[in-house]
Protein backbone atom coordinates (compact mmCIF):
# COMPACT_ATOMS: atom_id res chain seq x y z
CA UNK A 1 43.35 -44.80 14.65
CA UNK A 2 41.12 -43.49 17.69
CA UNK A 3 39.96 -40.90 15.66
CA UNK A 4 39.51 -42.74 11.69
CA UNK A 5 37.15 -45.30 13.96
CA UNK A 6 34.88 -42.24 15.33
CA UNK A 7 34.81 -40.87 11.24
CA UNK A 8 33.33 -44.54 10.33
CA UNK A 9 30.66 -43.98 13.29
CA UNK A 10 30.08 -40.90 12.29
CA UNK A 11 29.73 -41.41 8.26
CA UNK A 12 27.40 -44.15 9.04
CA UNK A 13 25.27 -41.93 10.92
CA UNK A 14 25.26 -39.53 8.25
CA UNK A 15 25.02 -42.25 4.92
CA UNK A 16 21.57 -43.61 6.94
CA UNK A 17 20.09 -39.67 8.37
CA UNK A 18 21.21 -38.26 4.76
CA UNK A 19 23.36 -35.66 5.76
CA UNK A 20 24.74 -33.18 3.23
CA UNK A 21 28.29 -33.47 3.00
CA UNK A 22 29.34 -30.13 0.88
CA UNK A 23 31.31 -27.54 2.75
CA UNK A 24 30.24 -23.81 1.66
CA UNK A 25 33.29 -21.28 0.91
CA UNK A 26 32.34 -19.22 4.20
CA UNK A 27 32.88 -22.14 6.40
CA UNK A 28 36.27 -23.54 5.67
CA UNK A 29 38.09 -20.96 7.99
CA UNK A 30 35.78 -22.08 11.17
CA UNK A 31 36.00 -25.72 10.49
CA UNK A 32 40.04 -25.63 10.22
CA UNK A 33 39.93 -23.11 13.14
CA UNK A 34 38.12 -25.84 15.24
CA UNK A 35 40.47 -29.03 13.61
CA UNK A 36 43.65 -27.12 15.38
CA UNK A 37 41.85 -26.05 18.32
CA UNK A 38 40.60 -29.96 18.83
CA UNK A 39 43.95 -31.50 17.69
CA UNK A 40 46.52 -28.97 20.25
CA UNK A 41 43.71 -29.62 23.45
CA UNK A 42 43.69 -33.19 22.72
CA UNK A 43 47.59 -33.14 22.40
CA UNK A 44 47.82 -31.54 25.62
CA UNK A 45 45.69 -34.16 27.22
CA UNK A 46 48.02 -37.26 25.67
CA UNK A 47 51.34 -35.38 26.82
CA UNK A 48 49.75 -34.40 29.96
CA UNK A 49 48.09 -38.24 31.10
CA UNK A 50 51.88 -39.30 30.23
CA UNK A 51 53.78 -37.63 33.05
CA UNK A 52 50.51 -37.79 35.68
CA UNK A 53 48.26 -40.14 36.77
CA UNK A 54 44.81 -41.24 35.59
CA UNK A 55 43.26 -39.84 39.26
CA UNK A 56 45.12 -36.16 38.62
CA UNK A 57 43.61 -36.53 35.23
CA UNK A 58 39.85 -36.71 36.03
CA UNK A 59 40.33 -33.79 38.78
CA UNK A 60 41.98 -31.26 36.42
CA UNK A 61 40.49 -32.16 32.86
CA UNK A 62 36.71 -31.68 34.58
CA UNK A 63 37.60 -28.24 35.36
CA UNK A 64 36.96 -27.66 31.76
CA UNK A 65 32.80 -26.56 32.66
CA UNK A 66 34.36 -23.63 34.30
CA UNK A 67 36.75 -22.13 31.61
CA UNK A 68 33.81 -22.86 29.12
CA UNK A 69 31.61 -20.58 31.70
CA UNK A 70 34.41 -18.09 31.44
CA UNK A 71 34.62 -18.08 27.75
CA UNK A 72 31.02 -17.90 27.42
CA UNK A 73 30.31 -14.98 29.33
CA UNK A 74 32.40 -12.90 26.72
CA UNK A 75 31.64 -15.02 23.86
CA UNK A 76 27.58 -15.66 23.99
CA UNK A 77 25.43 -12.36 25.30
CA UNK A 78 22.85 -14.77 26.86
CA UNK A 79 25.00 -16.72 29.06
CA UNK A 80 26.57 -14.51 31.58
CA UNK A 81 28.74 -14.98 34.67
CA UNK A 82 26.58 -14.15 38.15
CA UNK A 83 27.84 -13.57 41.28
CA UNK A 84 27.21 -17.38 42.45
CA UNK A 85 28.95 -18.89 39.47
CA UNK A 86 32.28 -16.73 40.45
CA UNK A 87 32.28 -17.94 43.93
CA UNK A 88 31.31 -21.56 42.44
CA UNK A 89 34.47 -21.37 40.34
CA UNK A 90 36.67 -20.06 42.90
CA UNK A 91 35.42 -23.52 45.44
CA UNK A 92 36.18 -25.17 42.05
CA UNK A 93 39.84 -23.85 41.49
CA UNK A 94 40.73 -24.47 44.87
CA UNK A 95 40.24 -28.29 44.65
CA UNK A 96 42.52 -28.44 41.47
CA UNK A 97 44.90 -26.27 43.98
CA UNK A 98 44.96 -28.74 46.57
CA UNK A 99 45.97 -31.70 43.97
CA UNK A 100 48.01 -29.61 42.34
CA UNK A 101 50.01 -28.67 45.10
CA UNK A 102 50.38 -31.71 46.32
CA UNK A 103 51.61 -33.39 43.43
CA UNK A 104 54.08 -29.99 43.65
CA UNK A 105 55.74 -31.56 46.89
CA UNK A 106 55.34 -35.17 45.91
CA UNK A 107 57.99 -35.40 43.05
CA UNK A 108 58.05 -38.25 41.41
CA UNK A 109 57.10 -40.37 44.26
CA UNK A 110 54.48 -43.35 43.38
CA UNK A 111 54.65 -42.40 39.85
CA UNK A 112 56.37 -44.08 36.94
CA UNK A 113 56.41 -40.59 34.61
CA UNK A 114 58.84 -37.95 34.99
CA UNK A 115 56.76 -34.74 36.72
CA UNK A 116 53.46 -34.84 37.72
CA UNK A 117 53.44 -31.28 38.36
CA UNK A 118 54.39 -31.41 34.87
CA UNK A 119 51.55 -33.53 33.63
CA UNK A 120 48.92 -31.58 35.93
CA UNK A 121 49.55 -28.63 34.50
CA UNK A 122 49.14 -30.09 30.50
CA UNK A 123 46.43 -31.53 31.77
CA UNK A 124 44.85 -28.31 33.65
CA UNK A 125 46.23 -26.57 29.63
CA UNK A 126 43.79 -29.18 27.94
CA UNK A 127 40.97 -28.13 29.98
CA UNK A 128 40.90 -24.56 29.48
CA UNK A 129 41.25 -25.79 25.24
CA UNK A 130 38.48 -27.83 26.05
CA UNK A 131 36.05 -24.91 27.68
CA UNK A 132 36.62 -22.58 24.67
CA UNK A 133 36.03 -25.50 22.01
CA UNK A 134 33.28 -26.27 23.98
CA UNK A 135 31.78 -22.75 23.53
CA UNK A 136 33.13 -22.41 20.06
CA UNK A 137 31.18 -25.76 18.93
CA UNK A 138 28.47 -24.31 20.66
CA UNK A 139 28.71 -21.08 18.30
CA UNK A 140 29.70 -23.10 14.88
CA UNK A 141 26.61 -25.09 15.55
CA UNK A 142 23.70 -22.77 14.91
CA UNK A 143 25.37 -22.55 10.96
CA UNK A 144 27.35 -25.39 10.45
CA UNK A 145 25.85 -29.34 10.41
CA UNK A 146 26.54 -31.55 13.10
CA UNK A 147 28.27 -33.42 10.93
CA UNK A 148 30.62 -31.37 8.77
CA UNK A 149 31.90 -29.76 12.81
CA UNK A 150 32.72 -33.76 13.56
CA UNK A 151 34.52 -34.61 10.56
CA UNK A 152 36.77 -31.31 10.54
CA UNK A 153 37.61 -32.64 13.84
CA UNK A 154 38.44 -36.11 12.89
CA UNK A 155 40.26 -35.03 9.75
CA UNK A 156 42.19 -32.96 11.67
CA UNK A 157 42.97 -34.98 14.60
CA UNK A 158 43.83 -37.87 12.32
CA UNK A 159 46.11 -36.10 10.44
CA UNK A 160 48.40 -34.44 12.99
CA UNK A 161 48.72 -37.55 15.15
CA UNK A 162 49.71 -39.80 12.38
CA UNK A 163 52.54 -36.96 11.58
CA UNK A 164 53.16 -37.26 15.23
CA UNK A 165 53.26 -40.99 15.48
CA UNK A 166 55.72 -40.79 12.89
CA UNK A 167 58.03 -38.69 14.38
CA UNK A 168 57.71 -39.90 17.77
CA UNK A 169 57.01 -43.43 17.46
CA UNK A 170 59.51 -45.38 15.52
CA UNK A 171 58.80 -48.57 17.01
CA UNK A 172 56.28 -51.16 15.33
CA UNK A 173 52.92 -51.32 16.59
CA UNK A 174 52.06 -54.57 18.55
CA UNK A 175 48.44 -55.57 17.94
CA UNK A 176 46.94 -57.00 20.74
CA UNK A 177 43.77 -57.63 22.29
CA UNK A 178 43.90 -54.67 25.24
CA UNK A 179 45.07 -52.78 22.25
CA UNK A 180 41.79 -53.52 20.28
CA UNK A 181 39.47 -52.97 23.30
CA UNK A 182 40.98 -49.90 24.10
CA UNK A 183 40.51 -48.36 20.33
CA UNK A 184 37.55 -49.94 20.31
CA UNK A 185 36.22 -47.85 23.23
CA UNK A 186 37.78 -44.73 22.68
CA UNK A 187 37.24 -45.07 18.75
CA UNK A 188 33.94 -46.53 18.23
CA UNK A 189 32.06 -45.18 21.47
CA UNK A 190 33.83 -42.08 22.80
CA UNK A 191 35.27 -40.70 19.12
CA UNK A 192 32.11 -41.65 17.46
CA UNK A 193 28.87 -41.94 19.63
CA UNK A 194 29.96 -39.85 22.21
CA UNK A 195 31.27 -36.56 20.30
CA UNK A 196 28.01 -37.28 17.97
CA UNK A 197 25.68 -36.87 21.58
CA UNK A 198 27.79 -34.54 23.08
CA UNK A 199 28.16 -32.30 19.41
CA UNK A 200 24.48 -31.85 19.29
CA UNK A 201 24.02 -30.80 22.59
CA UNK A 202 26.19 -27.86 22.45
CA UNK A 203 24.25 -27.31 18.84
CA UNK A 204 21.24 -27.12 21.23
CA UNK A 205 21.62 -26.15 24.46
CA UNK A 206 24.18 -23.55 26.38
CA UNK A 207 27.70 -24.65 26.96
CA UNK A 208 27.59 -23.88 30.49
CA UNK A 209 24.65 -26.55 31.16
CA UNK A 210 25.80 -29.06 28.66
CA UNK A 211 29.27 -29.31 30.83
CA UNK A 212 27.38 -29.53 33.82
CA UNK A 213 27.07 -33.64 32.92
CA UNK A 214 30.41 -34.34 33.23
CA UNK A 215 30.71 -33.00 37.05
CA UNK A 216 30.74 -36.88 38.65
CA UNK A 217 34.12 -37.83 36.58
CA UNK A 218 36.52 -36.69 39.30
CA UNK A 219 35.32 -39.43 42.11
CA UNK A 220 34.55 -42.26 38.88
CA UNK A 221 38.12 -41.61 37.58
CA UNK A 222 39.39 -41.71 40.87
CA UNK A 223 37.38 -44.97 41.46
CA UNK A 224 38.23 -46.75 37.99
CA UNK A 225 42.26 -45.74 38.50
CA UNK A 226 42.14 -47.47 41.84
CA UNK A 227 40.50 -50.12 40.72
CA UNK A 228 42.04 -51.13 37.01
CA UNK A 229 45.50 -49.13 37.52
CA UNK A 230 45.84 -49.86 41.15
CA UNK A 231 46.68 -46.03 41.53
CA UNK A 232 46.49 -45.20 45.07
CA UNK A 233 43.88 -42.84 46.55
CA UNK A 234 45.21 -40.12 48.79
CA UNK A 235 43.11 -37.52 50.53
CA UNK A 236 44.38 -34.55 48.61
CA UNK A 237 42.19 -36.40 45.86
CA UNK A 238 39.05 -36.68 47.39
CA UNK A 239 39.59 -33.54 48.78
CA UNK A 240 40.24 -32.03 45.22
CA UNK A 241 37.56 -33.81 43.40
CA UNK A 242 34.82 -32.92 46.07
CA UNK A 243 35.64 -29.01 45.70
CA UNK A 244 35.29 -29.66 42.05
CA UNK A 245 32.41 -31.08 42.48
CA UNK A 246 30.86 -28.84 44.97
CA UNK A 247 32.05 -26.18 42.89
CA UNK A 248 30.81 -26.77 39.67
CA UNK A 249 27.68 -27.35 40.76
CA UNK A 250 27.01 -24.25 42.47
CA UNK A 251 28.23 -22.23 39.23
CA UNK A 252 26.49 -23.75 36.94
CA UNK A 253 23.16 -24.99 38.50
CA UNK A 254 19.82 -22.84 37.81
């Protein structure tokens, strides 16, 4: 449903800027290539925020700027690792360590799931997914619309989770209001608006820099699971998320 409500977004957008909607032969193979790639990372997040929590999440997932530097030094000639991004990475790595570790020798303790290890590590999966699509959007781009990369996406991502809902989910859906808010935000502005902004960037600019926006969504995450979950805020957190932080920034900055 998350993803149908991002295709409406994005039709709109393309009905009123009179995008072309006809796929050529040659790009069928890239645009299913990028529908799996998008539906598996995205599945790994889902399973992954299951068995964590929302405060692991933000550390891990915003690792992702570093596998897409990783994946872009082999992948695009013009955006090569240095010295300083290594050691940036390596700062990085060791702040999804510490949480890591830590949620290692925790167990299950504080957490409803079954392993958080178990969800860190989806989670930490999803990331590296999300660092090649990132630099494989970022290649797609400079021959395939804006639009017809989105819509392969949403097709695709529709698809396998209804096939998943119905395997996995036999109980009815309850419509309520959180339930409405919810798809509204992650349908309407992070499936639609959102991938729109953040698909033309990567059309435009180098993967590595692009990523660089999302290095404050450790500490928010942190903030907003504390806040809204009531998820308690340990110092292996703040630890982890400032390495990330401090880490990213020092690969990736100019």
């Amino acid at each position: 449903m998350r993803f149908i409500l991002g295709m409406v977004v994005v039709l709109v957008w393309a009905i009123v800027t009179r995008q072309s909607f006809r796929v050529e032969r040659t790009e069928y193979f890239p645009l299913f290539i990028l529908g799996i790639l998008f539906s598996v990372q995205t599945a790994f997040m889902n399973l992954g925020q299951y068995f964590t929590t929302a405060g692991h999440t933000g550390i891990f997932i915003t690792t992702f700027p570093l596998w897409a530097g990783v994946f872009s030094h082999f992948l695009i000639p013009s955006d090569r690792l240095s010295k300083r991004r290594v050691v940036g990475a390596m700062i990085a790595y060791m702040g999804a360590a510490t949480v890591f570790v830590r949620s290692v020798m925790a167990g299950t303790e504080g957490i409803d799931a079954i392993n958080p290890w178990l969800g860190d590590l989806l989670i930490m999966c999803s990331a590296v997914l999300l660092g090649l699509r990132q630099v494989y959007l970022s290649q797609l781009g400079q021959n395939i619309s804006l639009l017809k990369m989105l819509m392969a996406q949403g097709i695709f991502g529709s698809a396998t989770f209804l096939v998943g809902s119905l395997i996995f989910e036999p109980d009815p859906m309850r419509y309520t209001l959180v339930l409405g808010v919810s798809l509204f935000y992650q349908g309407v502005i992070i499936a639609g608006f959102a991938f729109l902004a953040q698909t033309w960037l990567l059309s435009n600019y180098l993967p590595s820099r692009v990523t660089l926006i999302s290095l404050s969504s450790p500490i928010t995450t942190a903030i907003l699971a504390w806040l809204i979950l009531g998820e308690a805020i340990g110092p292996e957190l703040w630890a982890g998320a400032v390495l990330v932080i401090i880490g990213s920034y020092v690969a990736q900055r100019q």
